[in-house]
C-alpha atoms as a PDB file:
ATOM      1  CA  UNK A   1    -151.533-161.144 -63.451  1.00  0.00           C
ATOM      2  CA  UNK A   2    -150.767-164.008 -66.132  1.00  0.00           C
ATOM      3  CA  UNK A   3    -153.646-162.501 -68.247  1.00  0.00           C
ATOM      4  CA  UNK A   4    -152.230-158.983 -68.119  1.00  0.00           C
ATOM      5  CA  UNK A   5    -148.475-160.236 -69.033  1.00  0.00           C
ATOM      6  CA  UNK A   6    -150.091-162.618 -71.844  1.00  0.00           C
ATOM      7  CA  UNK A   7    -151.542-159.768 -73.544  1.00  0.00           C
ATOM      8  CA  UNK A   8    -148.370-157.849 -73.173  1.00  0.00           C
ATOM      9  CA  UNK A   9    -146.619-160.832 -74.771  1.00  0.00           C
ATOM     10  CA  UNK A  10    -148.938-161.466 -77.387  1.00  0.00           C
ATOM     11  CA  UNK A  11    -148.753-157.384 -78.639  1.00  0.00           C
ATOM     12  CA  UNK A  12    -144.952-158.060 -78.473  1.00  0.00           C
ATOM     13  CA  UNK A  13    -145.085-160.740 -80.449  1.00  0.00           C
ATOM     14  CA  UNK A  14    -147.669-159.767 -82.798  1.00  0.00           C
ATOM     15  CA  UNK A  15    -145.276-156.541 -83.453  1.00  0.00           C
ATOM     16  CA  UNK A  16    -142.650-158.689 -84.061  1.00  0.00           C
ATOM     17  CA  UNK A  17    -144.066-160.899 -86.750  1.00  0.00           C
ATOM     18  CA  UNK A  18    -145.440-157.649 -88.731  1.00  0.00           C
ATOM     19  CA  UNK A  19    -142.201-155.708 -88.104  1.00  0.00           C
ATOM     20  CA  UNK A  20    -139.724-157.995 -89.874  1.00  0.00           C
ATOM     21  CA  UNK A  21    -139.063-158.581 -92.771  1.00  0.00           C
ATOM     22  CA  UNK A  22    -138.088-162.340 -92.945  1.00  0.00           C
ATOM     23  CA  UNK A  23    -140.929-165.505 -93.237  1.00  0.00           C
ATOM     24  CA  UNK A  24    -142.202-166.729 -90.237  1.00  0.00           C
ATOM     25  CA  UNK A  25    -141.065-169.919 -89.283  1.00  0.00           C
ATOM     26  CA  UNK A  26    -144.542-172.205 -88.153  1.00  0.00           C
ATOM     27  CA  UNK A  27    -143.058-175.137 -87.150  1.00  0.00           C
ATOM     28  CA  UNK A  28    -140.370-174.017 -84.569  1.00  0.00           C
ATOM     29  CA  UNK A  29    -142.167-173.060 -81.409  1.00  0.00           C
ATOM     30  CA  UNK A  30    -139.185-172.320 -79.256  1.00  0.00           C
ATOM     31  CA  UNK A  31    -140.548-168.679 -79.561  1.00  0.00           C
ATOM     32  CA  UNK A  32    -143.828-169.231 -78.602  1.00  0.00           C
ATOM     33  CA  UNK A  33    -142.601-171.236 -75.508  1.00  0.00           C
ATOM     34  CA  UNK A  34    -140.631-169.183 -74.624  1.00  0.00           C
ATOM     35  CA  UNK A  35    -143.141-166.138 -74.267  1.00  0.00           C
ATOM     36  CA  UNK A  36    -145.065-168.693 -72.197  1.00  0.00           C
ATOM     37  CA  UNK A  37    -142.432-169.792 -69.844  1.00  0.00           C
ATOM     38  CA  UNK A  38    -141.383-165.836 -69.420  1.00  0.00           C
ATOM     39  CA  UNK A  39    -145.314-164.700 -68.716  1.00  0.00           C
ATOM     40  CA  UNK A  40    -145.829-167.525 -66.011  1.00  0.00           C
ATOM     41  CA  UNK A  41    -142.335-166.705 -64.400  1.00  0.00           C
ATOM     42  CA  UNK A  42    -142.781-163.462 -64.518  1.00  0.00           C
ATOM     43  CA  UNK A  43    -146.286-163.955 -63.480  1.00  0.00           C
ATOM     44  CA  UNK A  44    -145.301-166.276 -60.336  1.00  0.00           C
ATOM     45  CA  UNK A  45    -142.477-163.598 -59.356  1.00  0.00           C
ATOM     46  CA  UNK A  46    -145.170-161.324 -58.628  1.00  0.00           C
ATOM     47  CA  UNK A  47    -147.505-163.494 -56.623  1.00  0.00           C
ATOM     48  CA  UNK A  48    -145.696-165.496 -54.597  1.00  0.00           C
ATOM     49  CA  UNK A  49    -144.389-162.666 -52.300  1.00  0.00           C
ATOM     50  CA  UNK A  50    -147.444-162.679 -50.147  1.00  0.00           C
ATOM     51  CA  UNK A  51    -146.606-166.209 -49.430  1.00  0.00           C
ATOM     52  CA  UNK A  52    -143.144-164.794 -47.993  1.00  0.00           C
ATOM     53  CA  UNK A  53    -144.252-162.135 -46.212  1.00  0.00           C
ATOM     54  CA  UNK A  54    -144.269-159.344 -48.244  1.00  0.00           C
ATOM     55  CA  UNK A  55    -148.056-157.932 -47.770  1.00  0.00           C
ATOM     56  CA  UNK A  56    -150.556-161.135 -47.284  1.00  0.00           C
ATOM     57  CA  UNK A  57    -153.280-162.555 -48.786  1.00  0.00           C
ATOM     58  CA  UNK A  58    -157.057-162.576 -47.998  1.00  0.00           C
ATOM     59  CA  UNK A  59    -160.969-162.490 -48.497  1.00  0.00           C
ATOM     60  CA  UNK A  60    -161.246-160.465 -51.638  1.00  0.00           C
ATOM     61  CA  UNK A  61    -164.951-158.038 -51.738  1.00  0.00           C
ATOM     62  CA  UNK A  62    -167.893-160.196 -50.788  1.00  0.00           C
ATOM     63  CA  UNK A  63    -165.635-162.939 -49.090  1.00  0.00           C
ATOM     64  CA  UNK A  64    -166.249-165.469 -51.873  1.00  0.00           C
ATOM     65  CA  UNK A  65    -162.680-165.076 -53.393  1.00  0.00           C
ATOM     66  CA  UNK A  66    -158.856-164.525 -51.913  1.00  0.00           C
ATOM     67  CA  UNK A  67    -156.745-161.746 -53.220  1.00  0.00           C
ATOM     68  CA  UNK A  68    -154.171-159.266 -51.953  1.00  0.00           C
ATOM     69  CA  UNK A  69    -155.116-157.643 -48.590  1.00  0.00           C
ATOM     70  CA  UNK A  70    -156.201-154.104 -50.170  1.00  0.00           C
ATOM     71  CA  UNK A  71    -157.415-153.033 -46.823  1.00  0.00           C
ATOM     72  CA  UNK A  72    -154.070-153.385 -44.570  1.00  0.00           C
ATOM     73  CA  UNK A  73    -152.671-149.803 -44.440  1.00  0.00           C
ATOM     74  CA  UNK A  74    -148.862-150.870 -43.062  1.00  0.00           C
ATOM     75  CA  UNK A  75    -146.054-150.134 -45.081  1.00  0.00           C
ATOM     76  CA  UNK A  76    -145.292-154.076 -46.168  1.00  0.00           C
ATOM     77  CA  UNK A  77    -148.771-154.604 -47.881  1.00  0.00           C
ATOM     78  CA  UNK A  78    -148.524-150.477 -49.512  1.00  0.00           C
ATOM     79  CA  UNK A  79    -145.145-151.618 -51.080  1.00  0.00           C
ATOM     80  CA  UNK A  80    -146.321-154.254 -52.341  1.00  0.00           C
ATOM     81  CA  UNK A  81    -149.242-152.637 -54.048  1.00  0.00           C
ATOM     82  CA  UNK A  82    -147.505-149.859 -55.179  1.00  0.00           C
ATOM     83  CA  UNK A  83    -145.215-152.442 -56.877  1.00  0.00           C
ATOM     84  CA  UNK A  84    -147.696-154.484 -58.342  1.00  0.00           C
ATOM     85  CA  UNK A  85    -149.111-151.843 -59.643  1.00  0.00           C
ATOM     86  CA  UNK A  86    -146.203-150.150 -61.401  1.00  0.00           C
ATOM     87  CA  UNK A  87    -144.982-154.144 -62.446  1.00  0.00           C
ATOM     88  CA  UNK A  88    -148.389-155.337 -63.690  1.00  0.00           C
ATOM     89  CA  UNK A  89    -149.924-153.025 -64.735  1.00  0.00           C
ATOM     90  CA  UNK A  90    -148.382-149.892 -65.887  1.00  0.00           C
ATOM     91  CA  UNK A  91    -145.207-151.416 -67.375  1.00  0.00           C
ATOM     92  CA  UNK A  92    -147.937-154.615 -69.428  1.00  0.00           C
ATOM     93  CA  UNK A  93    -149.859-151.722 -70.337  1.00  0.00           C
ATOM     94  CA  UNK A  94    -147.165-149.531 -71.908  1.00  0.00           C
ATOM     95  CA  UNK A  95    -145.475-152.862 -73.350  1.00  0.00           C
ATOM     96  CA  UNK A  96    -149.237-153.205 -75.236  1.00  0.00           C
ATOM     97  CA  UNK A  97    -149.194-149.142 -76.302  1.00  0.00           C
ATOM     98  CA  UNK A  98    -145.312-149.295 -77.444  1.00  0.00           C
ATOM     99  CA  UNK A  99    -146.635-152.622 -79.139  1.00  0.00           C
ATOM    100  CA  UNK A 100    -149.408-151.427 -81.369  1.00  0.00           C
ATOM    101  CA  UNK A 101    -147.982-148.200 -82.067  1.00  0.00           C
ATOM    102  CA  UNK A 102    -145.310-149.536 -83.805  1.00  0.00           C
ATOM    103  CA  UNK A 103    -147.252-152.379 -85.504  1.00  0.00           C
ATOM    104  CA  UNK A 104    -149.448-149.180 -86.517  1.00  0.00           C
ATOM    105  CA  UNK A 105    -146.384-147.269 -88.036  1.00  0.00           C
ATOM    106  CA  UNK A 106    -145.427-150.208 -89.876  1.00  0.00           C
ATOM    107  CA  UNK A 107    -148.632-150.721 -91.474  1.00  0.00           C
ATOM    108  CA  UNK A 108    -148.891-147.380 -92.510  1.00  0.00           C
ATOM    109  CA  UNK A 109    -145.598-147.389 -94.164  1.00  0.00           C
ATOM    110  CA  UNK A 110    -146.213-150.021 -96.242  1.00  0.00           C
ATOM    111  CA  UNK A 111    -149.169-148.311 -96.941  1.00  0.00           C
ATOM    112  CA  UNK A 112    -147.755-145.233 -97.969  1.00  0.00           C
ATOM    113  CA  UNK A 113    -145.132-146.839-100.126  1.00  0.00           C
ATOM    114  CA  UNK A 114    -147.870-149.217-102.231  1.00  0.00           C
ATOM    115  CA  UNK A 115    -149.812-147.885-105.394  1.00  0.00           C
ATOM    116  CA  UNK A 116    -152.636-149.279-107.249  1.00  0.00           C
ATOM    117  CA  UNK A 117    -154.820-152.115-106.344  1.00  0.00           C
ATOM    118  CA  UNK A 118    -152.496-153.123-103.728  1.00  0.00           C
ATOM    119  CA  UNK A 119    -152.748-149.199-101.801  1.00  0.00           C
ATOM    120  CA  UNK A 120    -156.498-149.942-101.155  1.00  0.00           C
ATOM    121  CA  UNK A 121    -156.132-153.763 -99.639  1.00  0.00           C
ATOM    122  CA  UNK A 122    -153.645-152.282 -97.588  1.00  0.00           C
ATOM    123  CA  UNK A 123    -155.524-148.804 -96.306  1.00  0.00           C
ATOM    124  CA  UNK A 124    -158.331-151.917 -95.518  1.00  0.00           C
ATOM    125  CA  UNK A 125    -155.595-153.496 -93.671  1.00  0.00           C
ATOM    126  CA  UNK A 126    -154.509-150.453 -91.689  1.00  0.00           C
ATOM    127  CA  UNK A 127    -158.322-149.797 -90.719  1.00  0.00           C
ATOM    128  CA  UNK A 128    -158.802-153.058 -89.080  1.00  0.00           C
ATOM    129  CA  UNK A 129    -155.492-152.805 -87.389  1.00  0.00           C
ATOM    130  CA  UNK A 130    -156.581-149.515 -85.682  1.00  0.00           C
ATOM    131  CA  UNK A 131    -159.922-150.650 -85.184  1.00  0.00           C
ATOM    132  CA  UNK A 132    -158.264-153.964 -83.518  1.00  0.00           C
ATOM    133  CA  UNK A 133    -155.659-151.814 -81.719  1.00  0.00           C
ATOM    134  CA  UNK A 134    -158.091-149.384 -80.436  1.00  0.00           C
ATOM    135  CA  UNK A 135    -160.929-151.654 -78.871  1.00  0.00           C
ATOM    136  CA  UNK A 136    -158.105-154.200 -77.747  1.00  0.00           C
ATOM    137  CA  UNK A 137    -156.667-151.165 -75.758  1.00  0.00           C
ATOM    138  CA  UNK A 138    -160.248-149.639 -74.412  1.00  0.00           C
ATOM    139  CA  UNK A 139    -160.936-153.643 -73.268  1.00  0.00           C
ATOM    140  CA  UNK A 140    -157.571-153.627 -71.550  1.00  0.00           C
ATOM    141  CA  UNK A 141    -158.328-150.000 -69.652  1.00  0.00           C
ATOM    142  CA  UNK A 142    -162.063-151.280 -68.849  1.00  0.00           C
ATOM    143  CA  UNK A 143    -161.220-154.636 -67.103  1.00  0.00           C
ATOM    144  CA  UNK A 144    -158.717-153.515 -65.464  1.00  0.00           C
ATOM    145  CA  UNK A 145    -158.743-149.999 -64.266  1.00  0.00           C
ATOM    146  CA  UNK A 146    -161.576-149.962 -62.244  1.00  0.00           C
ATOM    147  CA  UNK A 147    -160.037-152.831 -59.900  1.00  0.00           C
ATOM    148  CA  UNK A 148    -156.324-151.278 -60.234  1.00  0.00           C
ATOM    149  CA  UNK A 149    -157.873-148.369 -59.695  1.00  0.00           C
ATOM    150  CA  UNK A 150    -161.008-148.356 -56.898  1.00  0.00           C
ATOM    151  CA  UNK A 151    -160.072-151.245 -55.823  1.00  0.00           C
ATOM    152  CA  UNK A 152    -156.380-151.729 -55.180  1.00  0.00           C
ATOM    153  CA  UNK A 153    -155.198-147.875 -55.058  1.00  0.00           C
ATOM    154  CA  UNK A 154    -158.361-146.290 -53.009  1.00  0.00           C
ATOM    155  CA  UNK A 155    -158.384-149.390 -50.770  1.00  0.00           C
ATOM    156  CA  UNK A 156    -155.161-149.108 -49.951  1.00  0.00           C
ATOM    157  CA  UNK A 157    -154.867-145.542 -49.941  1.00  0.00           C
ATOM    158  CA  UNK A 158    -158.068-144.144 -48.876  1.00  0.00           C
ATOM    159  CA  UNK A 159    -160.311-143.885 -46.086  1.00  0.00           C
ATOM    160  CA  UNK A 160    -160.931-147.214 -44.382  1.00  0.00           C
ATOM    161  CA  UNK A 161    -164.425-148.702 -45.853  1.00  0.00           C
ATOM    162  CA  UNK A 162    -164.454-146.520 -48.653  1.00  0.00           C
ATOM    163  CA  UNK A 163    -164.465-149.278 -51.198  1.00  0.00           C
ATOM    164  CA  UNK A 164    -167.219-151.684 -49.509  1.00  0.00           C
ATOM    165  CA  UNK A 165    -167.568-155.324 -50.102  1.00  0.00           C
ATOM    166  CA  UNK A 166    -170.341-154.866 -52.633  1.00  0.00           C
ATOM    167  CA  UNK A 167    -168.904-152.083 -54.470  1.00  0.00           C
ATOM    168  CA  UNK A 168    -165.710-154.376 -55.272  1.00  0.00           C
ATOM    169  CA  UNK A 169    -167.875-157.343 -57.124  1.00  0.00           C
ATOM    170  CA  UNK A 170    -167.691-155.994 -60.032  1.00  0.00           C
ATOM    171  CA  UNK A 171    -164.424-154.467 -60.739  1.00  0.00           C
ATOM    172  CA  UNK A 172    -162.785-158.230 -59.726  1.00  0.00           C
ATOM    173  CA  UNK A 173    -165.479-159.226 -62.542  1.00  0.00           C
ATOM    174  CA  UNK A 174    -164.130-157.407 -64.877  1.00  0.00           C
ATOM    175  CA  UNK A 175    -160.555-158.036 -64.605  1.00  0.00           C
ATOM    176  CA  UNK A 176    -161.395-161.598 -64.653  1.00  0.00           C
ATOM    177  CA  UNK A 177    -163.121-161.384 -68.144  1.00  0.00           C
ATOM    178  CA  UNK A 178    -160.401-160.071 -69.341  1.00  0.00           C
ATOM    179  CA  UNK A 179    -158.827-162.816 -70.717  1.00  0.00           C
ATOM    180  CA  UNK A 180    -162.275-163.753 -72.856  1.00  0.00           C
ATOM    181  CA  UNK A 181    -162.269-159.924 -74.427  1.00  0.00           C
ATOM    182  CA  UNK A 182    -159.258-160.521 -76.550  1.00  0.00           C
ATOM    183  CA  UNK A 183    -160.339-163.819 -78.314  1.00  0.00           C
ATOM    184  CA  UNK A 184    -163.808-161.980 -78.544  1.00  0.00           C
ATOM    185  CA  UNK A 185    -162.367-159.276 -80.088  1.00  0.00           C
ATOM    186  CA  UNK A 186    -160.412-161.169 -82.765  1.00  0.00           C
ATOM    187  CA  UNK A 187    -163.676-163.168 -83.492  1.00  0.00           C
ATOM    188  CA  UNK A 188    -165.647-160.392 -84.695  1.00  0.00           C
ATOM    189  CA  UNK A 189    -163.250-158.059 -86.240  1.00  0.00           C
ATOM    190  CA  UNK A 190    -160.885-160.242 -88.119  1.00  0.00           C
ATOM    191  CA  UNK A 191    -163.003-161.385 -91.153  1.00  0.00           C
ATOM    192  CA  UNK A 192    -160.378-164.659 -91.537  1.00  0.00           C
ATOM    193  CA  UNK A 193    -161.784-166.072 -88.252  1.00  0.00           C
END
């Protein structure tokens, strides 16, 4: 959950810094800590309920690892669920679209208004901040919609053993590489790296 809510922080703040107008002030990281402390609270808020009693915790697909009990079909754990899907990943995710497609339409602009030398540089600009945008959001959808998705939703929804231990390997995999995709991503399409 901290990964998802970092990268919804990060496309906030990265809209932010494009979007206005004033210098950016380096040496005053009361911002940046503050994004931290939020995404870890927030973060926390959202995983400590099992420890409560709201839903429970336990072996996660081949046994090896402990996550939320997908397979418990009372109305406690299916709350839960339901809300950690709507509050980690649906409202992240449209944080991240709402995000880019504004630091999109800002580019643009400026793009539109500039003439010359300048137009090109910028149209360059705009291209690798679509191509960014674009593979940052498809990396986002493939780590973690297949475990939202056949793992959380049609093991908690479905029939019982319809999502076997096997079969859920690989979507935990992939959420948990989530959080290398974005540096990855900024390695080899940002030419300043």
């Amino acid at each position: 959950i901290i990964s998802l809510i970092s990268l919804a922080v990060l496309s906030y703040e990265r809209c932010c810094t494009v979007t206005r107008t004033t210098e950016a002030d380096t040496t005053n990281y009361r911002k940046a800590w503050t994004g931290i402390v939020l995404s870890w609270t927030y973060s926390l808020l959202w995983t400590a309920p099992p420890l409560f009693g709201w839903s429970s915790f336990g072996p996660e697909g081949s046994g090896m690892t402990c996550s939320v009990n997908w397979h418990s079909k009372d109305a406690n754990n299916t709350s839960y669920i339901i809300c950690l899907f709507i509050f980690c990943l649906v409202i992240p995710f449209a944080v991240i679209v709402y995000s880019y497609g504004k630091l999109l339409c800002a580019v643009r602009q400026v793009s539109r208004i500039l003439k010359g030398p300048g137009r090109r540089r910028e149209q360059r600009v705009l291209v690798m901040v679509v191509v960014v945008v674009v593979v940052m959001v498809v990396c986002f959808l493939l780590c973690w919609l297949p475990c939202c998705l056949a793992v959380a939703l049609v093991a908690t929804f479905g029939q019982p053993g319809l999502v076997t231990p096997a079969a859920s390997i690989v979507p935990a995999i992939l959420a948990k590489s989530s959080t290398v995709s974005n540096p990855v991503i900024h390695v080899f399409l940002n030419k300043q790296v």
